[in-house]
PDB file of N, CA and C in Angstrom:
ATOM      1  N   UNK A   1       6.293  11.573  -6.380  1.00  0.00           N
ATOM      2  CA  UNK A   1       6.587  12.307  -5.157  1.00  0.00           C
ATOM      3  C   UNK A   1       5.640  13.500  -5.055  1.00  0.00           C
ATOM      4  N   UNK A   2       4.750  13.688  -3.952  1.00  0.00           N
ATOM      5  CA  UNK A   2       4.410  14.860  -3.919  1.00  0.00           C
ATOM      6  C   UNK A   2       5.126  15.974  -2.986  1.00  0.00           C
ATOM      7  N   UNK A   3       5.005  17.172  -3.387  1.00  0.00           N
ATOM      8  CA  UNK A   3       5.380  18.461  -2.958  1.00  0.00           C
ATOM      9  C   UNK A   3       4.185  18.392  -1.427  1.00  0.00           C
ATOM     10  N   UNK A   4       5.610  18.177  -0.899  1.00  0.00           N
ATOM     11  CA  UNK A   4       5.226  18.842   0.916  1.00  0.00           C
ATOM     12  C   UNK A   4       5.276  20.004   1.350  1.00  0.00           C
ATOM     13  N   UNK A   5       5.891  20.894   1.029  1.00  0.00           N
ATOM     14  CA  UNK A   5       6.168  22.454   1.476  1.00  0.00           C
ATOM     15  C   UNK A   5       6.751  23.098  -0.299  1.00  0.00           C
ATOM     16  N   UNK A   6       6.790  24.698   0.122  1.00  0.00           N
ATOM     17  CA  UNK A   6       6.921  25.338  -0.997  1.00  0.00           C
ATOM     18  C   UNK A   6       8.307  25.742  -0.652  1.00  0.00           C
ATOM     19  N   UNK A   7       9.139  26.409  -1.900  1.00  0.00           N
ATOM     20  CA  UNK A   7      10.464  27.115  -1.288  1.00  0.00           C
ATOM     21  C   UNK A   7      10.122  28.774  -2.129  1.00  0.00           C
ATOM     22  N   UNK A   8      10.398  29.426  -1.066  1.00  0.00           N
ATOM     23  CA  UNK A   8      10.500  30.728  -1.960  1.00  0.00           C
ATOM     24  C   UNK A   8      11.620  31.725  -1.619  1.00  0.00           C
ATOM     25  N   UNK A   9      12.028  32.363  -2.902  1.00  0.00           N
ATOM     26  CA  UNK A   9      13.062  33.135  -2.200  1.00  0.00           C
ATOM     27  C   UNK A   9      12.518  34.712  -2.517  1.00  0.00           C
ATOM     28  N   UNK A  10      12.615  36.162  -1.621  1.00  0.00           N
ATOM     29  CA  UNK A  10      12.534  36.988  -2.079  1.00  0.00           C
ATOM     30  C   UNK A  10      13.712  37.693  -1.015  1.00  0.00           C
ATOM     31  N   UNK A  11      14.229  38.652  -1.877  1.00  0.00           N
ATOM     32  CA  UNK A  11      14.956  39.708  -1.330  1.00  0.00           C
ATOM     33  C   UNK A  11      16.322  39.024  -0.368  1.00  0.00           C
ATOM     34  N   UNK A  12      16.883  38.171  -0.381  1.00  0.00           N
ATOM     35  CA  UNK A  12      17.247  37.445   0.159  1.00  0.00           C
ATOM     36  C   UNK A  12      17.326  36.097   1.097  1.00  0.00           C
ATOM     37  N   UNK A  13      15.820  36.012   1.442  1.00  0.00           N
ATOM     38  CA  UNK A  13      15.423  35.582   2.484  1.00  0.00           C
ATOM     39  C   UNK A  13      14.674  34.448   2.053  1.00  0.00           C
ATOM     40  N   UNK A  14      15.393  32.965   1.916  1.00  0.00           N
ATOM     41  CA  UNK A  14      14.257  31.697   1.828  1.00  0.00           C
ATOM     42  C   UNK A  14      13.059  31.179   2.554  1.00  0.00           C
ATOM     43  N   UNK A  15      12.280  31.210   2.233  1.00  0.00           N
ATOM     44  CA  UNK A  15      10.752  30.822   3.099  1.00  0.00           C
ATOM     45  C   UNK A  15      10.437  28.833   2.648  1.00  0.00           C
ATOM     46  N   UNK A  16      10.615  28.607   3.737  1.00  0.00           N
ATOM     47  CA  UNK A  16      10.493  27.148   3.727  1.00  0.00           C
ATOM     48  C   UNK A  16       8.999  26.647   4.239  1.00  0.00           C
ATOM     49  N   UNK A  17       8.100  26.310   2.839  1.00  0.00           N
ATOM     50  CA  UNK A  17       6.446  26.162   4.247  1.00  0.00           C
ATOM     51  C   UNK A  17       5.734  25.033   3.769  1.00  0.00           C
ATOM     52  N   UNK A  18       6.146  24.274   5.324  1.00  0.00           N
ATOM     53  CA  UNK A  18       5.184  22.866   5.031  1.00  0.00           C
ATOM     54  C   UNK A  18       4.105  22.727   4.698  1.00  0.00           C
ATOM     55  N   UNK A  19       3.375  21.705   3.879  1.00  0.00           N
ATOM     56  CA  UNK A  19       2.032  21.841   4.007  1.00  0.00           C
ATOM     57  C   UNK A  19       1.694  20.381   3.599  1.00  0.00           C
ATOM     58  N   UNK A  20       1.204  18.977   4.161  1.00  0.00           N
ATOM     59  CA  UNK A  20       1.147  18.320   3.891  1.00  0.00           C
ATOM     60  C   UNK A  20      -0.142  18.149   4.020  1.00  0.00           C
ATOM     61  N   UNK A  21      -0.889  18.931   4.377  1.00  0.00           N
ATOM     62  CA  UNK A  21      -2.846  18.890   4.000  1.00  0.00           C
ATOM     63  C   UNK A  21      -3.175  18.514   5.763  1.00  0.00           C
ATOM     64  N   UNK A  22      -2.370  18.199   6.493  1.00  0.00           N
ATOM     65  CA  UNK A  22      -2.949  17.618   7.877  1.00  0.00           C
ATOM     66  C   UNK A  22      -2.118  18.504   8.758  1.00  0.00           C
ATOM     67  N   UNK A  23      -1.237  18.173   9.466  1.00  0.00           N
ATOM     68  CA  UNK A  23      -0.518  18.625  10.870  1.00  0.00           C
ATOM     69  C   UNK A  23       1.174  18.562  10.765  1.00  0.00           C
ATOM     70  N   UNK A  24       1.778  18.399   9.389  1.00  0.00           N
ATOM     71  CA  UNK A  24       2.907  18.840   8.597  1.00  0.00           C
ATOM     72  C   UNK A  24       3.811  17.855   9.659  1.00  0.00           C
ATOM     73  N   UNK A  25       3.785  16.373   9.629  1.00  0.00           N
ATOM     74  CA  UNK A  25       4.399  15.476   9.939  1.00  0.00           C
ATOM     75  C   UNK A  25       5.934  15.195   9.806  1.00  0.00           C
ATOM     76  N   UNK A  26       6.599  15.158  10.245  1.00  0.00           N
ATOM     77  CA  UNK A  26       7.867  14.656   9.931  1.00  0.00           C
ATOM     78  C   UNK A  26       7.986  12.851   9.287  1.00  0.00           C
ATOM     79  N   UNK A  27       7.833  13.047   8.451  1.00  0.00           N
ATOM     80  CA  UNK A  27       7.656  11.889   7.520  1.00  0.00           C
ATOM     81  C   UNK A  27       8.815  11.563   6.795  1.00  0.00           C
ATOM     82  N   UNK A  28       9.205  10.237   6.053  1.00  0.00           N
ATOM     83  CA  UNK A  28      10.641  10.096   5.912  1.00  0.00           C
ATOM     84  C   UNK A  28      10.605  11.054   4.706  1.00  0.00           C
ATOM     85  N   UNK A  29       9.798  10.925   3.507  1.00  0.00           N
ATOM     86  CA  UNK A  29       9.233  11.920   2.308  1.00  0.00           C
ATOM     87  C   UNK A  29       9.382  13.692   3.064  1.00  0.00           C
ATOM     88  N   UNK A  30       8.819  14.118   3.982  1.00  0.00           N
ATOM     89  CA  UNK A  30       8.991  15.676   4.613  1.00  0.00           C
ATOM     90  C   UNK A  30      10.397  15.618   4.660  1.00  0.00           C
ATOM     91  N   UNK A  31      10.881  14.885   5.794  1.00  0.00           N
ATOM     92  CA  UNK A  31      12.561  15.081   5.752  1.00  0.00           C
ATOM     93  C   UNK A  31      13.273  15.086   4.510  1.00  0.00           C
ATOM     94  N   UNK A  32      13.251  14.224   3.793  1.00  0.00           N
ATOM     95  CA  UNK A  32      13.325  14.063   2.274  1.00  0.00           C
ATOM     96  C   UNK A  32      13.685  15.722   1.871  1.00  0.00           C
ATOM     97  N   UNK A  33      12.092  15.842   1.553  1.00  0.00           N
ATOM     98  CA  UNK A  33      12.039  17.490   1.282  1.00  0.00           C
ATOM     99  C   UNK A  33      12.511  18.466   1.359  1.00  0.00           C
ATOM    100  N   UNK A  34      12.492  18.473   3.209  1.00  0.00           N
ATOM    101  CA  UNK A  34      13.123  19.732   3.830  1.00  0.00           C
ATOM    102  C   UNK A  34      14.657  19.672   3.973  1.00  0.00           C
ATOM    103  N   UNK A  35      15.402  18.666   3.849  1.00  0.00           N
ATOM    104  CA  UNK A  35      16.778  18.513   3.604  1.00  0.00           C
ATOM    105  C   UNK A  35      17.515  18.660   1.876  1.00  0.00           C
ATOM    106  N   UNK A  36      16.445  18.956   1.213  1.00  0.00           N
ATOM    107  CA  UNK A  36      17.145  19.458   0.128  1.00  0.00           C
ATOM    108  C   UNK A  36      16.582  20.587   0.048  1.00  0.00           C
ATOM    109  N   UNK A  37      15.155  21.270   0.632  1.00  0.00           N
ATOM    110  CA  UNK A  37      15.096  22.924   0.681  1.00  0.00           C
ATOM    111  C   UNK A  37      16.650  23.754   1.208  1.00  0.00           C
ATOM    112  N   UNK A  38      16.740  23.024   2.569  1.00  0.00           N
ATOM    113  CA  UNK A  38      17.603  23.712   3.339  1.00  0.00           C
ATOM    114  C   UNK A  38      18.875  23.764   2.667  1.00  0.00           C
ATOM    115  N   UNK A  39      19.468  22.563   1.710  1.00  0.00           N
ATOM    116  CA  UNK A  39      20.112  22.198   0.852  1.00  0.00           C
ATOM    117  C   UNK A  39      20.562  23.732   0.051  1.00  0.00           C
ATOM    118  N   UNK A  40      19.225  23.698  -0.823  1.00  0.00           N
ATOM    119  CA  UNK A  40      19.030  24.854  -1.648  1.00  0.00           C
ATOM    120  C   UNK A  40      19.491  26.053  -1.049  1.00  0.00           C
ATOM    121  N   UNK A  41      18.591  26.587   0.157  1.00  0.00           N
ATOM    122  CA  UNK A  41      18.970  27.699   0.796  1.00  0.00           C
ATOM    123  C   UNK A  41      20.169  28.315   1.232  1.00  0.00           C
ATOM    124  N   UNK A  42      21.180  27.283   1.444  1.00  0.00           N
ATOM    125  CA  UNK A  42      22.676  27.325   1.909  1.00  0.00           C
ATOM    126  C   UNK A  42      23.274  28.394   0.608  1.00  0.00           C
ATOM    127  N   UNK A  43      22.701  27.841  -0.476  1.00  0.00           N
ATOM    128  CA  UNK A  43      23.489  28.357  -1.782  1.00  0.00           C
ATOM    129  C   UNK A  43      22.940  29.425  -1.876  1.00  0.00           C
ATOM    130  N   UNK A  44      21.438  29.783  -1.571  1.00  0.00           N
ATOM    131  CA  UNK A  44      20.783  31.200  -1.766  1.00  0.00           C
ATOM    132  C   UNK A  44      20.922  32.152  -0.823  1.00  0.00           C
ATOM    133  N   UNK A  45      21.222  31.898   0.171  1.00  0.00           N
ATOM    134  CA  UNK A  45      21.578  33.258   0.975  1.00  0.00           C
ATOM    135  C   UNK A  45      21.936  32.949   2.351  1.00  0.00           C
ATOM    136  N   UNK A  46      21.684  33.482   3.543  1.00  0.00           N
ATOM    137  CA  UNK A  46      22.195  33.453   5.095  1.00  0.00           C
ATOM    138  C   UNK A  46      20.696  33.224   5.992  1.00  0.00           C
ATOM    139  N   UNK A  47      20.032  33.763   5.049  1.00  0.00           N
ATOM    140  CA  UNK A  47      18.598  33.387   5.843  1.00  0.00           C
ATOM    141  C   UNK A  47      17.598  32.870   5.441  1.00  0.00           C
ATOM    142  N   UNK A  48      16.822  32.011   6.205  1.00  0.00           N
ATOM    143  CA  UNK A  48      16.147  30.781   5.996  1.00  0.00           C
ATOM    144  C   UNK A  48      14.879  30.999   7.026  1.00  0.00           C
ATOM    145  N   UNK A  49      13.459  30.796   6.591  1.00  0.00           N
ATOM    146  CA  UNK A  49      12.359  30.969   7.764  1.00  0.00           C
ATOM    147  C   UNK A  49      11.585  29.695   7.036  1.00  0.00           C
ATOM    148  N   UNK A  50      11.860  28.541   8.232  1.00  0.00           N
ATOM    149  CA  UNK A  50      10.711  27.447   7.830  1.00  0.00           C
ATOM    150  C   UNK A  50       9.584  28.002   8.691  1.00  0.00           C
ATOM    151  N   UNK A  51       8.551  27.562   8.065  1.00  0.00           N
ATOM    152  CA  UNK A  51       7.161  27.336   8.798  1.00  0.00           C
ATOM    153  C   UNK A  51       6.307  26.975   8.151  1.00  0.00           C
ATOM    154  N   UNK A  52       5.052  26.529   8.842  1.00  0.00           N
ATOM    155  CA  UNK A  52       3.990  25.857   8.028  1.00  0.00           C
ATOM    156  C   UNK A  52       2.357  26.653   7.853  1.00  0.00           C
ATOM    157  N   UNK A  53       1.681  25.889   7.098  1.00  0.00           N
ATOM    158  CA  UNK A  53       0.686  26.544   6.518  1.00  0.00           C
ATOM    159  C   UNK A  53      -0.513  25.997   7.828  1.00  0.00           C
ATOM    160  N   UNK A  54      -1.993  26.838   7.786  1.00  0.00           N
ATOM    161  CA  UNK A  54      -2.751  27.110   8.805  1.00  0.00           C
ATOM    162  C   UNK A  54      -2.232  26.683  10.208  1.00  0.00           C
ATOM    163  N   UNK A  55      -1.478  27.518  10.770  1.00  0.00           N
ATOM    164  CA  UNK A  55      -0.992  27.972  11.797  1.00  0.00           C
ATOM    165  C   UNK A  55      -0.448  26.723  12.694  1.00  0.00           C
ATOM    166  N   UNK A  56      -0.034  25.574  11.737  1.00  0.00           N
ATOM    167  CA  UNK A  56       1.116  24.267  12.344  1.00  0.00           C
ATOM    168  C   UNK A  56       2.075  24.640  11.750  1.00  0.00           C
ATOM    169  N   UNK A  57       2.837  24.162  12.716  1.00  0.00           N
ATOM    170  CA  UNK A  57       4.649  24.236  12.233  1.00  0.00           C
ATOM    171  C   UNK A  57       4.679  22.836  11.863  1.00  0.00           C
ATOM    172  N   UNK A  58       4.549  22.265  12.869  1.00  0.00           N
ATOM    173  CA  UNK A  58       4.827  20.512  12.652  1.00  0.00           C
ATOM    174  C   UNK A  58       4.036  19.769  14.430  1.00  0.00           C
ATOM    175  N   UNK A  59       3.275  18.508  13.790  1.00  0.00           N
ATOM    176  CA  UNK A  59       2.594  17.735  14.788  1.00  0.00           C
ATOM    177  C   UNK A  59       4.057  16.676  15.641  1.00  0.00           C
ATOM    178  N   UNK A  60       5.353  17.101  14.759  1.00  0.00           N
ATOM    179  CA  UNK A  60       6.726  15.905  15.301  1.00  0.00           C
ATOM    180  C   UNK A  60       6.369  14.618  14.456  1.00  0.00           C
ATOM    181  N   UNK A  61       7.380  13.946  15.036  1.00  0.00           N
ATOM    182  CA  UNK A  61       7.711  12.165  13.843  1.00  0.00           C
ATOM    183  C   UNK A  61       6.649  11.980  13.580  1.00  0.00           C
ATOM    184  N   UNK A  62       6.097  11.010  12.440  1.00  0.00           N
ATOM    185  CA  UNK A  62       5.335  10.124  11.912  1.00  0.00           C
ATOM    186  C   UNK A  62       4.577   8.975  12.591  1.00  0.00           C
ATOM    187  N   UNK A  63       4.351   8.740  13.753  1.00  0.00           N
ATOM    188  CA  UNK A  63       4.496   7.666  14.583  1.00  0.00           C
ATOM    189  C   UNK A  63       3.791   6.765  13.604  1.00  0.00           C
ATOM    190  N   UNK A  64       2.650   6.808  12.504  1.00  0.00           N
ATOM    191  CA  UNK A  64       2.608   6.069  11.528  1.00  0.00           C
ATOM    192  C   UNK A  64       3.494   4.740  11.333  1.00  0.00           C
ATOM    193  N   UNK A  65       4.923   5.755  10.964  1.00  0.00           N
ATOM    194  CA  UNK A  65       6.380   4.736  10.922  1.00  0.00           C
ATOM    195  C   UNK A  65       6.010   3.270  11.581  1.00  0.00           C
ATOM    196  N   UNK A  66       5.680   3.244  12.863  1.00  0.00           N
ATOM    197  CA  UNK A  66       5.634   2.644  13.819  1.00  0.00           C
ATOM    198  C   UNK A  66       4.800   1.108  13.540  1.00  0.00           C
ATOM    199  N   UNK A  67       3.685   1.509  12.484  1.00  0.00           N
ATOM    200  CA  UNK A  67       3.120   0.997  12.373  1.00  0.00           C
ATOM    201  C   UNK A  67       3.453  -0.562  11.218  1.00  0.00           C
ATOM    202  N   UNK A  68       4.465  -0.292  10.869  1.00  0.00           N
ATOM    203  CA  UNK A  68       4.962  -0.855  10.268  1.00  0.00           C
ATOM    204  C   UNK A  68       6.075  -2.550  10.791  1.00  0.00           C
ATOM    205  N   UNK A  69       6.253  -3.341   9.618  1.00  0.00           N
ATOM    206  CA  UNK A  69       7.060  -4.780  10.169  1.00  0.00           C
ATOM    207  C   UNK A  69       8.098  -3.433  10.804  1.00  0.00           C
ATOM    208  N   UNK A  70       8.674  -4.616  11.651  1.00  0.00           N
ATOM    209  CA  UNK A  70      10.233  -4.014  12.402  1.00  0.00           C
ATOM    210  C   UNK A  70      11.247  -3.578  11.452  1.00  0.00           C
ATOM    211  N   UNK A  71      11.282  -4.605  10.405  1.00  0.00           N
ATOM    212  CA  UNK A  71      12.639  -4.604   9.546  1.00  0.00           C
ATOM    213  C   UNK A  71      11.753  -2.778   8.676  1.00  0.00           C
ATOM    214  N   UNK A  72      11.301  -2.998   8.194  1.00  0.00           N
ATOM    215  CA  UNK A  72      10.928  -1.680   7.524  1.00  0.00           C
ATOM    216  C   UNK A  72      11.302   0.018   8.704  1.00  0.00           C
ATOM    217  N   UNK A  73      10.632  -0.300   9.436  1.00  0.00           N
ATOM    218  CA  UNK A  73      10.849   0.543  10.969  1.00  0.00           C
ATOM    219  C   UNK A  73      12.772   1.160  10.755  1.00  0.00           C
ATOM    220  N   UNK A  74      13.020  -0.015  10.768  1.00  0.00           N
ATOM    221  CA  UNK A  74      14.596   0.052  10.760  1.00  0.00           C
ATOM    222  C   UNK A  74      15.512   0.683  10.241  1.00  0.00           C
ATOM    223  N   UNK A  75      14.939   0.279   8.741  1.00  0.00           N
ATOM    224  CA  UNK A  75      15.542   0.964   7.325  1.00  0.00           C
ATOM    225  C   UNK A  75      15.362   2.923   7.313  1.00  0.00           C
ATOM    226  N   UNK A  76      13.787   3.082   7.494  1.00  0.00           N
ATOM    227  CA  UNK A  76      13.372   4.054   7.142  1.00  0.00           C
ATOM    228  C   UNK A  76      14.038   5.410   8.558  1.00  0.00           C
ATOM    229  N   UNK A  77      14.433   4.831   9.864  1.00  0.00           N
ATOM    230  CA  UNK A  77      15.432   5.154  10.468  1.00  0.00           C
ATOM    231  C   UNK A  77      16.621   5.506  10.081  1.00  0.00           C
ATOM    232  N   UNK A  78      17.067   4.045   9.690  1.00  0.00           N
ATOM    233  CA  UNK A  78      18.841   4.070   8.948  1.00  0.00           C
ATOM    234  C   UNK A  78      18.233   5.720   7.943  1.00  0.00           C
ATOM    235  N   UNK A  79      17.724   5.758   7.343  1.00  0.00           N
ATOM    236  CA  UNK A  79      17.708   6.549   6.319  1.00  0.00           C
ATOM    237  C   UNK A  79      17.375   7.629   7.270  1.00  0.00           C
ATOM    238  N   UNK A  80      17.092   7.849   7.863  1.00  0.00           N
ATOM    239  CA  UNK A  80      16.998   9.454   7.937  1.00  0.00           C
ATOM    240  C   UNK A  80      15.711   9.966   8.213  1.00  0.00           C
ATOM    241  N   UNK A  81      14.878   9.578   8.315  1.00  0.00           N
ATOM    242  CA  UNK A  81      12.783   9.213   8.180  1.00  0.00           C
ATOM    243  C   UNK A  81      12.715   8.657   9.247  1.00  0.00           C
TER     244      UNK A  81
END
């Protein structure tokens, strides 16, 4: 698995920051990620700042996905990706 975003906490405040080397995709692996950062953060405090690295937040879904048989398409939906 690689590391998509970093988590950091200082002073209260979790910093959630994508960085997947391109345009910080929502990928089933990002969601993956960012649903156990946010996970984390619940337990660390009240505040939470996602954002991403050179000045993208996120390009939206994967349309990649798309590219795929149907039945795969499907699954990676069912799941959450």
């Amino acid at each position: 698995m690689n590391d998509l975003l970093t988590y950091q906490l200082s002073d209260g405040v979790a910093t959630i920051v994508m960085d997947d080397g391109k345009a910080n995709v929502m990928s089933a692996e990002m969601i993956s990620q960012l649903d156990a950062a946010f996970a984390r953060a619940r337990s660390d405090g009240p505040v939470v700042v996602p954002t991403g690295r050179r000045n993208i937040f996120s390009a939206g879904y994967d349309l990649a996905v798309f590219d795929q048989p149907q039945a795969v398409v499907a699954e990676t939906m069912r799941a959450g990706g």
